[in-house]
Protein backbone atom coordinates (compact mmCIF):
# COMPACT_ATOMS: atom_id res chain seq x y z
CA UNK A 1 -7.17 26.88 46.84
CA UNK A 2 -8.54 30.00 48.14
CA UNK A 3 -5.68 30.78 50.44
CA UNK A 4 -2.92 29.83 47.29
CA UNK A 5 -4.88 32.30 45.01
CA UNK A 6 -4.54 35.30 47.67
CA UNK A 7 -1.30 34.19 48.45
CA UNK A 8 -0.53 34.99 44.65
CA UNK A 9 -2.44 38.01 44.27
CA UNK A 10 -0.77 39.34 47.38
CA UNK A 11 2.84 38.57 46.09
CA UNK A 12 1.99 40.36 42.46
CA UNK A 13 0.73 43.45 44.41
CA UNK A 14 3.90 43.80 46.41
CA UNK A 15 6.18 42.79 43.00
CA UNK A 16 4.16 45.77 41.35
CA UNK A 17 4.77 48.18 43.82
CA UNK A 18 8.79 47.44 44.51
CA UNK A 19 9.03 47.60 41.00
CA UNK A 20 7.02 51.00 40.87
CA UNK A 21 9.01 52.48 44.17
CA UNK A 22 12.50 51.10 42.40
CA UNK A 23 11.51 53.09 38.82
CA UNK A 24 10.54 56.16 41.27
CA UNK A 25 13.20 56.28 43.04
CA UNK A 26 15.74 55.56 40.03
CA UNK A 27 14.06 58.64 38.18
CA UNK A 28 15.13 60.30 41.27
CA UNK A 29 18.28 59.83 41.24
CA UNK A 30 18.91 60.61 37.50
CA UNK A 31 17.10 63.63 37.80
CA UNK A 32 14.19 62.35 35.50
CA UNK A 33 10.75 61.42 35.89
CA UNK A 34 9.39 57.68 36.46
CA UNK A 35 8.51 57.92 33.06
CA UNK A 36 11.54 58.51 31.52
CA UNK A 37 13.36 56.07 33.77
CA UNK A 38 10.44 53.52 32.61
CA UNK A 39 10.90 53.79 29.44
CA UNK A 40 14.82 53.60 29.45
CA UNK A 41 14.65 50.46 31.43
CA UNK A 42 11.86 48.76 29.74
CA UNK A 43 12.82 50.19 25.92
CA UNK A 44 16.51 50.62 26.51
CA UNK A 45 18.63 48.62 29.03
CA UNK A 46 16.27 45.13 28.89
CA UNK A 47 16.45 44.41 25.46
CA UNK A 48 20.28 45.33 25.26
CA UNK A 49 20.56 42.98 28.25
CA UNK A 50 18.59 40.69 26.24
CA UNK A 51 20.72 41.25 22.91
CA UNK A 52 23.68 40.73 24.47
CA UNK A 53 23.17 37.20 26.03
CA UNK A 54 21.75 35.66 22.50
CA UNK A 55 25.13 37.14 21.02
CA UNK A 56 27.55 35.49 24.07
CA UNK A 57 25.20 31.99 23.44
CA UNK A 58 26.08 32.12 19.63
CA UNK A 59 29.80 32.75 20.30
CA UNK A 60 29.47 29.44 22.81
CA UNK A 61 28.07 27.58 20.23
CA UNK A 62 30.59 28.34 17.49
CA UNK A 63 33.01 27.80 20.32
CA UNK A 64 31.76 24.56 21.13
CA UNK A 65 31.21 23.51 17.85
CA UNK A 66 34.88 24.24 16.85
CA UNK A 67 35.87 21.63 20.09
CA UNK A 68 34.29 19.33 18.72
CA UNK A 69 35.27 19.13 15.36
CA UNK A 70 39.30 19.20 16.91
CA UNK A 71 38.66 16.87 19.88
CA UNK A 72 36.32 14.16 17.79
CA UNK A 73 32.65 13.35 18.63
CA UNK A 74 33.51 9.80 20.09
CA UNK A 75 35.03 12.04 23.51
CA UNK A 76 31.98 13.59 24.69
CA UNK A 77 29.74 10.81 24.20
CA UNK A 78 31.92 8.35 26.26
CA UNK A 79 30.84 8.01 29.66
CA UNK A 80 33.21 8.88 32.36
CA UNK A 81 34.64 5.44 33.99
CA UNK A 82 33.11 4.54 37.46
C-alpha cells in the first residue's frame, strides 16, 4: 500500500510540474506572464471547451430524437439477427 501511495504522490508531482512548465512556457510564447496564460486557460479556453461540447450533445440529442420519431421506436429496439 505504501509503494501504491508514493507511486501516486510521485505521478501528481510530475502532473503539477508539466502542467506548470507547459503554462510557463505558453506565457512565453505569447509574450505574457504564467499568470496571464493561467488565467486564460483556466478562465477562458476550458470552459468554452466545456460550453461547446454540452451544446454539440444537445444538437445530438435533438438529432437523435428527430430519427426516431421518422424511423419508429420498434427499429432500434430490435436486435440485430445472428
Amino acid at each position: 500500500m505504501t509503494t501504491l501511495l508514493h507511486l501516486l504522490s510521485h505521478l501528481a508531482h510530475v502532473a503539477y510540474w508539466y502542467c506548470c512548465d507547459f503554462m510557463v512556457n505558453l506565457g512565453n510564447l505569447t509574450h505574457s506572464s504564467y499568470y496571464e496564460a493561467n488565467t486564460w486557460v483556466l478562465l477562458v479556453l476550458l470552459p468554452g471547451l466545456l460550453a461547446l461540447l454540452i451544446g454539440v450533445r444537445v444538437v445530438q440529442w435533438f438529432q437523435l430524437r428527430q430519427l426516431r420519431r421518422r424511423v419508429g421506436q420498434r427499429a432500434f429496439h430490435q436486435r440485430p439477427a445472428c
